[in-house]
PDB file of N, CA and C in Angstrom:
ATOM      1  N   UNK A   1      29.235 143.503  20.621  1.00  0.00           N
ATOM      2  CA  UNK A   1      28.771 142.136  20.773  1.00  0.00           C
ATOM      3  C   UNK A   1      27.514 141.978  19.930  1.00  0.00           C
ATOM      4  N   UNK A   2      27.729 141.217  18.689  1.00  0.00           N
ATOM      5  CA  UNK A   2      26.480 140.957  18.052  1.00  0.00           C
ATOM      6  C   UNK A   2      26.326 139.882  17.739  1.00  0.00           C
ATOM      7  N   UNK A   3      24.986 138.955  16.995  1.00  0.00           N
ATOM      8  CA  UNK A   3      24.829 138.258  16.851  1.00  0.00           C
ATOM      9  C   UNK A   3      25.738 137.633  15.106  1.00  0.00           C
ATOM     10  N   UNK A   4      26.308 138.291  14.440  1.00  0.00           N
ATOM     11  CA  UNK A   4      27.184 138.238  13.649  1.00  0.00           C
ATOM     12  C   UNK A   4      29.008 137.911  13.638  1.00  0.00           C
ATOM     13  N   UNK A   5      29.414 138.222  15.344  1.00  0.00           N
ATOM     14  CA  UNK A   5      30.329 138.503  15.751  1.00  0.00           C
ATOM     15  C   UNK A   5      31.212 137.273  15.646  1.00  0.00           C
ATOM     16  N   UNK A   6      31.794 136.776  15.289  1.00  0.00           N
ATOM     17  CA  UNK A   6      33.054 135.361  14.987  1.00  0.00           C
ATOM     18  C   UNK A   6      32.996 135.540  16.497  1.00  0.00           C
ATOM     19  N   UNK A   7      33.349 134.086  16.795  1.00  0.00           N
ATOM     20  CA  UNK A   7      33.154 133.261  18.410  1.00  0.00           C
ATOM     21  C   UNK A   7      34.781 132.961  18.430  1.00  0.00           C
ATOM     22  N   UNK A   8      35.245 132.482  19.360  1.00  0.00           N
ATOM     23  CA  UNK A   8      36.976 132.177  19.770  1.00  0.00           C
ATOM     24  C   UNK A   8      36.472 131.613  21.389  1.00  0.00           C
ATOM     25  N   UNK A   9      37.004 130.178  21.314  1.00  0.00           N
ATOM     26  CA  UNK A   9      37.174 129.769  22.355  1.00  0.00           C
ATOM     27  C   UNK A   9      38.171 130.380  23.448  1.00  0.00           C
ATOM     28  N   UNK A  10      37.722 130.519  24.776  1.00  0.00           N
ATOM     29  CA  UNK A  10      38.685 130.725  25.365  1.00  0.00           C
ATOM     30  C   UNK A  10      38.539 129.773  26.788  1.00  0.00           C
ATOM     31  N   UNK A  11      40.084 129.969  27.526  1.00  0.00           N
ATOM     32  CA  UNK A  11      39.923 128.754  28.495  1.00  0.00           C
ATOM     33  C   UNK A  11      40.463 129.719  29.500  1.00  0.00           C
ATOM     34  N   UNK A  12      39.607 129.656  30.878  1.00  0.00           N
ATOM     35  CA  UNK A  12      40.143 130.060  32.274  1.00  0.00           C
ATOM     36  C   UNK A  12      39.705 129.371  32.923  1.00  0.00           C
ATOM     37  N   UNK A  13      39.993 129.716  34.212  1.00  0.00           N
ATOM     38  CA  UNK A  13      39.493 129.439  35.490  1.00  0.00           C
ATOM     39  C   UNK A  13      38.488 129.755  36.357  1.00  0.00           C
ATOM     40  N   UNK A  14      37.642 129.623  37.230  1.00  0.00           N
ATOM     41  CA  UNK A  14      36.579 130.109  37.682  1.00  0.00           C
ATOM     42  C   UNK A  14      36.914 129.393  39.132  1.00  0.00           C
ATOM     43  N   UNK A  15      36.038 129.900  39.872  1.00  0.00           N
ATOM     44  CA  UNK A  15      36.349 129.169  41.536  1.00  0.00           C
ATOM     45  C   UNK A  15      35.352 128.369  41.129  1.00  0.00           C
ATOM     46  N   UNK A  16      35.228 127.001  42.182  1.00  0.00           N
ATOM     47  CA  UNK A  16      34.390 125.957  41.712  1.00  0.00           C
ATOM     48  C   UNK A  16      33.072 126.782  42.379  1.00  0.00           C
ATOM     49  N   UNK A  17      32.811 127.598  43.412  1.00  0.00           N
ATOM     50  CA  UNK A  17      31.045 127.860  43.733  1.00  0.00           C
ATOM     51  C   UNK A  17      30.933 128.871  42.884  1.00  0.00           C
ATOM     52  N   UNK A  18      31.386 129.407  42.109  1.00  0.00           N
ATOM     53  CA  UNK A  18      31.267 130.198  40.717  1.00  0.00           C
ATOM     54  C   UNK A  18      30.294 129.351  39.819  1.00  0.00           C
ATOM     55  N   UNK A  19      31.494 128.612  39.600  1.00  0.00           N
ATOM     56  CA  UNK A  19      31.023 127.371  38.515  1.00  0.00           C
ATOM     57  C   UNK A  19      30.032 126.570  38.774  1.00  0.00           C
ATOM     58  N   UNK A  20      29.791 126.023  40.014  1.00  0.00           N
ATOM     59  CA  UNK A  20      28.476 125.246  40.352  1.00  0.00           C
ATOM     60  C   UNK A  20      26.977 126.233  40.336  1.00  0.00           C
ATOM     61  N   UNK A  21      27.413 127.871  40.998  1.00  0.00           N
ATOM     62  CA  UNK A  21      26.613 128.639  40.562  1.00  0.00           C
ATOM     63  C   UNK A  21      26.013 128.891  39.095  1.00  0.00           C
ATOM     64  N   UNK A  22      26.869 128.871  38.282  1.00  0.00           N
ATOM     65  CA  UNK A  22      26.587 128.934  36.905  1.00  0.00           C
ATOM     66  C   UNK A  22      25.526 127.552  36.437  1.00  0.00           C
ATOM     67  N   UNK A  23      26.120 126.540  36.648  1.00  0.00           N
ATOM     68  CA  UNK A  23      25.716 125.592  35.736  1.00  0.00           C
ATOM     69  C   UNK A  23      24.204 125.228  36.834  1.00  0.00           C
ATOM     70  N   UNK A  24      24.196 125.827  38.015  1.00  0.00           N
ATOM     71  CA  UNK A  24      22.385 125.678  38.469  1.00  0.00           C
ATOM     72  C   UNK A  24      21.719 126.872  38.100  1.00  0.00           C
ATOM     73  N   UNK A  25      22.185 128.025  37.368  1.00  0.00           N
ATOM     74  CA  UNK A  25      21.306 128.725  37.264  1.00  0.00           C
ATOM     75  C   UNK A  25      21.445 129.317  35.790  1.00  0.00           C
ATOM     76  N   UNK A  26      22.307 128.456  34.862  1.00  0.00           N
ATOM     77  CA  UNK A  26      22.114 129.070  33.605  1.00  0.00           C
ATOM     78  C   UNK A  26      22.011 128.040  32.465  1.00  0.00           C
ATOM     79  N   UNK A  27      21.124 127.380  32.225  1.00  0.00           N
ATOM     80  CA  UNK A  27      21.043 126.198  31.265  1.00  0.00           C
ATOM     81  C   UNK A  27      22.289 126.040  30.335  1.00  0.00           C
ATOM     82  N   UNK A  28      22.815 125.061  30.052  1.00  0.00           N
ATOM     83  CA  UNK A  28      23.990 124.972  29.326  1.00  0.00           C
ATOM     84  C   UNK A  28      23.980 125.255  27.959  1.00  0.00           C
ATOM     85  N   UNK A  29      23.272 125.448  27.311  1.00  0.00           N
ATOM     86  CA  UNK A  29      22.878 126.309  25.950  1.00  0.00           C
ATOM     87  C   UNK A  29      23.342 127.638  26.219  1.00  0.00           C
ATOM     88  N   UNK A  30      22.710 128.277  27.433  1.00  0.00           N
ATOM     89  CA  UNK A  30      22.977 129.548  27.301  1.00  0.00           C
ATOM     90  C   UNK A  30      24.021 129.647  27.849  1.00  0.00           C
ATOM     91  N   UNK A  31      24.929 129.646  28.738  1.00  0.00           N
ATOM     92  CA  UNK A  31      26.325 129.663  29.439  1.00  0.00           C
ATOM     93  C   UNK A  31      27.333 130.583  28.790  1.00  0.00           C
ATOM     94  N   UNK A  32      27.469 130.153  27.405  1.00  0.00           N
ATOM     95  CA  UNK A  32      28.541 131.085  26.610  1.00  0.00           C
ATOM     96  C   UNK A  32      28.008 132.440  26.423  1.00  0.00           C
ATOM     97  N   UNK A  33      26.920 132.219  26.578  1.00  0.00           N
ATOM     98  CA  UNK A  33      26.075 134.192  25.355  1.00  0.00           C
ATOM     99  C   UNK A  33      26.242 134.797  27.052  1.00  0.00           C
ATOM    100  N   UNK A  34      25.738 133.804  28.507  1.00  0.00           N
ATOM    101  CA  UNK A  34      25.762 134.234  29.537  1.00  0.00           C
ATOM    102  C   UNK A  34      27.083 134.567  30.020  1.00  0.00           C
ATOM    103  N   UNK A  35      28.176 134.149  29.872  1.00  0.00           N
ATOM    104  CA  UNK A  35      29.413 134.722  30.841  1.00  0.00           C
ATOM    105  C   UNK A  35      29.878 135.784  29.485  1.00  0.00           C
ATOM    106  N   UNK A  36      29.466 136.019  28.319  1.00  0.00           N
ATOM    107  CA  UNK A  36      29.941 136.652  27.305  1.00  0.00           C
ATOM    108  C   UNK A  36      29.557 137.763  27.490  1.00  0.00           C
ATOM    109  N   UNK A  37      28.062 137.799  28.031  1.00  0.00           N
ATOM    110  CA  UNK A  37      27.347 139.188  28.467  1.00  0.00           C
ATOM    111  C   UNK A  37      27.866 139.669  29.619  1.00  0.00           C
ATOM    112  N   UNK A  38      28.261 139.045  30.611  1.00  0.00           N
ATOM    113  CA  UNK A  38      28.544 139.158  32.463  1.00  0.00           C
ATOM    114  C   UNK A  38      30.289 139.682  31.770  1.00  0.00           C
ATOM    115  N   UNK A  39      30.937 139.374  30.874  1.00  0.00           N
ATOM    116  CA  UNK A  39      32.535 140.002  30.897  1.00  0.00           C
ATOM    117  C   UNK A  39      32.182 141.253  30.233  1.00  0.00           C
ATOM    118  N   UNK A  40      31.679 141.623  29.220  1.00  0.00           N
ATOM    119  CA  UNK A  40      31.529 142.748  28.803  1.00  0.00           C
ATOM    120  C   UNK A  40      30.789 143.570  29.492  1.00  0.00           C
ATOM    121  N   UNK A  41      29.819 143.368  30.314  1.00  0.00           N
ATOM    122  CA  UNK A  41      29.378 144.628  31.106  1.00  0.00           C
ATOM    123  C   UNK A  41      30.237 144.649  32.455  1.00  0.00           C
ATOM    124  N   UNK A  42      31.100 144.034  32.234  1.00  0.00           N
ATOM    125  CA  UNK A  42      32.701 144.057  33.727  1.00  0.00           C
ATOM    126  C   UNK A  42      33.702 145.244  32.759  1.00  0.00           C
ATOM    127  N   UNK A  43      33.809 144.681  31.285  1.00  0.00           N
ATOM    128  CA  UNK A  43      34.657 145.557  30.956  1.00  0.00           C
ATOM    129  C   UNK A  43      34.227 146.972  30.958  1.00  0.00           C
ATOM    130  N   UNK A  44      32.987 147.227  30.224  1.00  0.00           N
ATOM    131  CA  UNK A  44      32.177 148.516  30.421  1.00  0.00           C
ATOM    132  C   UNK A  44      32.503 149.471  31.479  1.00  0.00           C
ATOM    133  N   UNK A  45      32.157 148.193  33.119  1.00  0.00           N
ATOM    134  CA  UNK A  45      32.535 149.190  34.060  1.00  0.00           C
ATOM    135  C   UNK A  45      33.550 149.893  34.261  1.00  0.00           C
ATOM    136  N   UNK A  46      34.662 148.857  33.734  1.00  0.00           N
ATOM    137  CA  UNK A  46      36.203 148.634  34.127  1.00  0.00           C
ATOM    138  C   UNK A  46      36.054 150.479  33.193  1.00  0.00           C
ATOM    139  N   UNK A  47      35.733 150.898  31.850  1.00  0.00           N
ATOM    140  CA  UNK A  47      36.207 151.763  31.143  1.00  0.00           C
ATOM    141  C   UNK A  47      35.335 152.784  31.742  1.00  0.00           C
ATOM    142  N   UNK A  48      34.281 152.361  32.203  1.00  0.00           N
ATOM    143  CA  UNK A  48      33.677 154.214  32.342  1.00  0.00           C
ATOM    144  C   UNK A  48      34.278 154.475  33.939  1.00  0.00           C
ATOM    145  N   UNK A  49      34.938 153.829  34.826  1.00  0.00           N
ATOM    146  CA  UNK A  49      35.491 153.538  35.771  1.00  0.00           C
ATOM    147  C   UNK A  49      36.890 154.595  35.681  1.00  0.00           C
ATOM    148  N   UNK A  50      37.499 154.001  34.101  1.00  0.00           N
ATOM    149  CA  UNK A  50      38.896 154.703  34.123  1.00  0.00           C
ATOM    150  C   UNK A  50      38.086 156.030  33.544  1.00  0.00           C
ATOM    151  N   UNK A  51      37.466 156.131  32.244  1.00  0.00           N
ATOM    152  CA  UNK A  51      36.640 157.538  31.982  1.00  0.00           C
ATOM    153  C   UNK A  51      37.046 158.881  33.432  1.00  0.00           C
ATOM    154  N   UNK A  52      35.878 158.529  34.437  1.00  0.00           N
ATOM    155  CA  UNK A  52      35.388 159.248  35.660  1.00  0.00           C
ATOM    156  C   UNK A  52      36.763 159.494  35.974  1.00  0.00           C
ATOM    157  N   UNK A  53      38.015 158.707  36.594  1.00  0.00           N
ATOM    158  CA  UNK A  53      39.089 158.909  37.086  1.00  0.00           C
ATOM    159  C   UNK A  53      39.633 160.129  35.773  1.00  0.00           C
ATOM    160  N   UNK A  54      39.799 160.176  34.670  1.00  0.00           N
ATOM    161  CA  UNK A  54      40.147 161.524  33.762  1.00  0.00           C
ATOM    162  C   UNK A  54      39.402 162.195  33.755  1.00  0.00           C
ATOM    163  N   UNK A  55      38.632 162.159  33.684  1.00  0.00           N
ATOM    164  CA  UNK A  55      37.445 163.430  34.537  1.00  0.00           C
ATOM    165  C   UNK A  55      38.048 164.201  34.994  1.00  0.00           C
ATOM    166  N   UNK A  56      38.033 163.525  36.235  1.00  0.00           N
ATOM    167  CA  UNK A  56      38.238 163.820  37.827  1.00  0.00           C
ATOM    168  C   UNK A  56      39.596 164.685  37.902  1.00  0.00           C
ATOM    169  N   UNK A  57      40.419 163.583  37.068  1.00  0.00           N
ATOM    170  CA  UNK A  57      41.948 164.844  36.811  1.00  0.00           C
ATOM    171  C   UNK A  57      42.187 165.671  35.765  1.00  0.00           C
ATOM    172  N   UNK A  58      41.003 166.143  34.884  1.00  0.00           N
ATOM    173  CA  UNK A  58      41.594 167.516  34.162  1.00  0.00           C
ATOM    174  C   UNK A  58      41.561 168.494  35.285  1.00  0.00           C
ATOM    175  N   UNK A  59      42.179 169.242  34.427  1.00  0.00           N
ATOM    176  CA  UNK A  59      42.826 170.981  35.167  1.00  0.00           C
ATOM    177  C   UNK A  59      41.512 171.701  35.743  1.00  0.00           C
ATOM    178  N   UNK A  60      41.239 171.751  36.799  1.00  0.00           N
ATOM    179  CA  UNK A  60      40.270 173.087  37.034  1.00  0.00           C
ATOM    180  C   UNK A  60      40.537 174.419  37.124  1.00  0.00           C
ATOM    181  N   UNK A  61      39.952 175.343  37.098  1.00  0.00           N
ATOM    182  CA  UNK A  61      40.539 176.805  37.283  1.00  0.00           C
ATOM    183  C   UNK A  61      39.686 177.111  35.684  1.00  0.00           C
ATOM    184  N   UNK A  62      40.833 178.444  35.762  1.00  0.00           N
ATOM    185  CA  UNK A  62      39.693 179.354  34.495  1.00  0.00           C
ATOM    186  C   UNK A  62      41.011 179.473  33.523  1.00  0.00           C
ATOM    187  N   UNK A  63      42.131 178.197  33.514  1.00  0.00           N
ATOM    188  CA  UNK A  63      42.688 178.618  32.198  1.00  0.00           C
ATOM    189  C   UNK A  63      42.166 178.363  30.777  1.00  0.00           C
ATOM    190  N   UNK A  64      41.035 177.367  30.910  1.00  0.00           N
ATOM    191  CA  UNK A  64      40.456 177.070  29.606  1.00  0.00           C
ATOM    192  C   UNK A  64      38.777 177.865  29.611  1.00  0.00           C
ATOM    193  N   UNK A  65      38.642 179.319  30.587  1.00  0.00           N
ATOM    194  CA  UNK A  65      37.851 180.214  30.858  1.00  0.00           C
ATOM    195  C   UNK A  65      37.627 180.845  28.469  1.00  0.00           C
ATOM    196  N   UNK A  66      36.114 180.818  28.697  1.00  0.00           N
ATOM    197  CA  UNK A  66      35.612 181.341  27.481  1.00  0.00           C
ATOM    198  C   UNK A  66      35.763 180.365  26.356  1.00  0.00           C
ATOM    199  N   UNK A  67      36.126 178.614  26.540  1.00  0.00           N
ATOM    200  CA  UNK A  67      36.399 177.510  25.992  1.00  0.00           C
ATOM    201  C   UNK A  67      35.452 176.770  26.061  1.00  0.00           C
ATOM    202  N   UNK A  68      34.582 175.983  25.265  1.00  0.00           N
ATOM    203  CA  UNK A  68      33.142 175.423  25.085  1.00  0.00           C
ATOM    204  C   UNK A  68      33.958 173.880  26.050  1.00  0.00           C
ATOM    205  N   UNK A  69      33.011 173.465  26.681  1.00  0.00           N
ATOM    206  CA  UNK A  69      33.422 171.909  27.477  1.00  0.00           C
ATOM    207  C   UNK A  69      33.648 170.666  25.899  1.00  0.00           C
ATOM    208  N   UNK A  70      32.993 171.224  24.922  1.00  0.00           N
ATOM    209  CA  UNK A  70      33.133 170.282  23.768  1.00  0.00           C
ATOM    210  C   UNK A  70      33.990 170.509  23.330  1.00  0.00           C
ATOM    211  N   UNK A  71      34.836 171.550  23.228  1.00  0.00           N
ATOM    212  CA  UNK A  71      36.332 172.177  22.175  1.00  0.00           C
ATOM    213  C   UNK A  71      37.575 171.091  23.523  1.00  0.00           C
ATOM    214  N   UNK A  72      37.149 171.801  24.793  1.00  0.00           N
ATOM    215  CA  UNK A  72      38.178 171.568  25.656  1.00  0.00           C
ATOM    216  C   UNK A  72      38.536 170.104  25.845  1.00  0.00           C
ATOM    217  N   UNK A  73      37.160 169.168  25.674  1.00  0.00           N
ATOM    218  CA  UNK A  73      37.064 167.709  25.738  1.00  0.00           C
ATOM    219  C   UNK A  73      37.949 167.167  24.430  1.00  0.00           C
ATOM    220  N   UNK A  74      37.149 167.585  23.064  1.00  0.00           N
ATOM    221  CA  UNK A  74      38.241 167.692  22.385  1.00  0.00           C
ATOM    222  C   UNK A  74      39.542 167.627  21.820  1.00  0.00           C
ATOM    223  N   UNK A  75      40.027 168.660  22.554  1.00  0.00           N
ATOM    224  CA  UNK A  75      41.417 169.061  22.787  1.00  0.00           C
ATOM    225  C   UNK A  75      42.308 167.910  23.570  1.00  0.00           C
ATOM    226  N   UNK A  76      41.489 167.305  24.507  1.00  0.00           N
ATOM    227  CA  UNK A  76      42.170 166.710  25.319  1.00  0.00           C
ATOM    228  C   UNK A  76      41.730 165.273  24.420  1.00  0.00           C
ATOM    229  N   UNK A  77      41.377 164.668  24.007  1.00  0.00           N
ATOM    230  CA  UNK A  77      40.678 163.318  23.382  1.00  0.00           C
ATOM    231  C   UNK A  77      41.863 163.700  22.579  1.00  0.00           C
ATOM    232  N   UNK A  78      42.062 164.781  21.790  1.00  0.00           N
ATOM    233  CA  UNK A  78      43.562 164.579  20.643  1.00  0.00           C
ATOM    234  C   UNK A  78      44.729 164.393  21.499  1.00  0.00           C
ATOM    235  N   UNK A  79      44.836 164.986  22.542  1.00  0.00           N
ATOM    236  CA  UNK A  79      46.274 165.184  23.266  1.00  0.00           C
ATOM    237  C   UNK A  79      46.637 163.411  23.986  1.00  0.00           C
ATOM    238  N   UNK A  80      45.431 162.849  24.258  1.00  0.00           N
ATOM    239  CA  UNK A  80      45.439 161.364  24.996  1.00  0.00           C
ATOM    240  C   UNK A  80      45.494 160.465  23.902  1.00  0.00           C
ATOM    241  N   UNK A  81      45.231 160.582  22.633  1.00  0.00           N
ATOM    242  CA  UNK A  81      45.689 159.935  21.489  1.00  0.00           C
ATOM    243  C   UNK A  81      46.754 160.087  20.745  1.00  0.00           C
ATOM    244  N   UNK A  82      47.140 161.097  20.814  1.00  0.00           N
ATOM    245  CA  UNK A  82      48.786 161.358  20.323  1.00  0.00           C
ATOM    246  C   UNK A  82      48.360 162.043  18.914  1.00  0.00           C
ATOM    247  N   UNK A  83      47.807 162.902  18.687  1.00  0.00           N
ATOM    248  CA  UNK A  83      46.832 163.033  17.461  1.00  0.00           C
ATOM    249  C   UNK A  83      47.302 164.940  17.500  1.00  0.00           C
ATOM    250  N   UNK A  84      47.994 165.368  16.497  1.00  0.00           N
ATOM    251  CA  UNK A  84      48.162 166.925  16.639  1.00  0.00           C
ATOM    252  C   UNK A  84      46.761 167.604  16.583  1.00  0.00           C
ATOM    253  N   UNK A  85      46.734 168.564  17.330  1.00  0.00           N
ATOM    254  CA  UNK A  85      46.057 169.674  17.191  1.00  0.00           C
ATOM    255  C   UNK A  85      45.317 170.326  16.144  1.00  0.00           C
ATOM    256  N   UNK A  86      46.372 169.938  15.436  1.00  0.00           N
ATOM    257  CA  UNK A  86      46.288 170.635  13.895  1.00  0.00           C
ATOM    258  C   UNK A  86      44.333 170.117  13.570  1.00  0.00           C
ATOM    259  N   UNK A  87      43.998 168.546  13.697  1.00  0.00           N
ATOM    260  CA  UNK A  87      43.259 167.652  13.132  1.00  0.00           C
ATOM    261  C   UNK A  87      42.383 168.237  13.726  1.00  0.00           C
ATOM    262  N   UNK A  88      42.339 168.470  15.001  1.00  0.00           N
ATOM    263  CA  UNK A  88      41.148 169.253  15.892  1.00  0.00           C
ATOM    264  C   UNK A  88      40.330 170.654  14.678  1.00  0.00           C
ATOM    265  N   UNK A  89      41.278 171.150  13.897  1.00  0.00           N
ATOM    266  CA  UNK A  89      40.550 172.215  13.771  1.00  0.00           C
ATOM    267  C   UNK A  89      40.502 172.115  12.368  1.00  0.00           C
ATOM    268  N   UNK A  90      40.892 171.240  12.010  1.00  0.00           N
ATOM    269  CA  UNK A  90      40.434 170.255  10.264  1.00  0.00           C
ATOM    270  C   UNK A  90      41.689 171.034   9.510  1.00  0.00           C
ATOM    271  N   UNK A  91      42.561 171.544   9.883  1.00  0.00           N
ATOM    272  CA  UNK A  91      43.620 171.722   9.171  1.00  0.00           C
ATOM    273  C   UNK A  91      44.835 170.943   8.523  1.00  0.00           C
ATOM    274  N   UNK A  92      44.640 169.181   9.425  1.00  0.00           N
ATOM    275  CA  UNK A  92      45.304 168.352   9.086  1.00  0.00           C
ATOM    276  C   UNK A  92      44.779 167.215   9.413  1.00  0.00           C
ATOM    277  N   UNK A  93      45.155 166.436   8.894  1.00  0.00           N
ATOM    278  CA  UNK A  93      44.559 164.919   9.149  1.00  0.00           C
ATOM    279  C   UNK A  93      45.593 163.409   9.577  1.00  0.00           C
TER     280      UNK A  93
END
């Protein structure tokens, strides 16, 4: 989100004490930069939200025992992208 960023209207819905909330507490100049900021730090959560949940489910145990947490993270960032192995270790691209 920058100040360079091309704008696109978009149209939803809001509950009306949403909306009456908004327009008493955010001058109508600012409204757009304001619900623009309030969705992206929703999406933020929404992703470090799913992040923690893959966390939470890699493998524990000691099969990746004597494996740096950066190789193993890695490994798995190629395997959740569909991205061979190979690229991990600069042998292919």
């Amino acid at each position: 989100m920058g100040v360079s960023a091309s704008k696109e209207r978009a149209t939803f819905s809001i509950a009306a004490d949403i909306k009456s909330r908004l327009e008493d507490e955010v001058p109508k100049s600012e409204r757009s930069r304001f619900v623009e900021k309030a969705i992206d730090q929703a999406l933020r959560a929404v992703a470090v939200k799913r992040l923690k949940n893959i966390l939470d489910e890699l493998p524990r145990g000691s099969s990746h025992k004597g494996e740096s947490t950066t190789d193993f993270l890695r490994a798995q960032r190629m395997k959740w992208d569909g991205r061979p192995l190979d690229v991990l270790k600069g042998s292919k691209e």
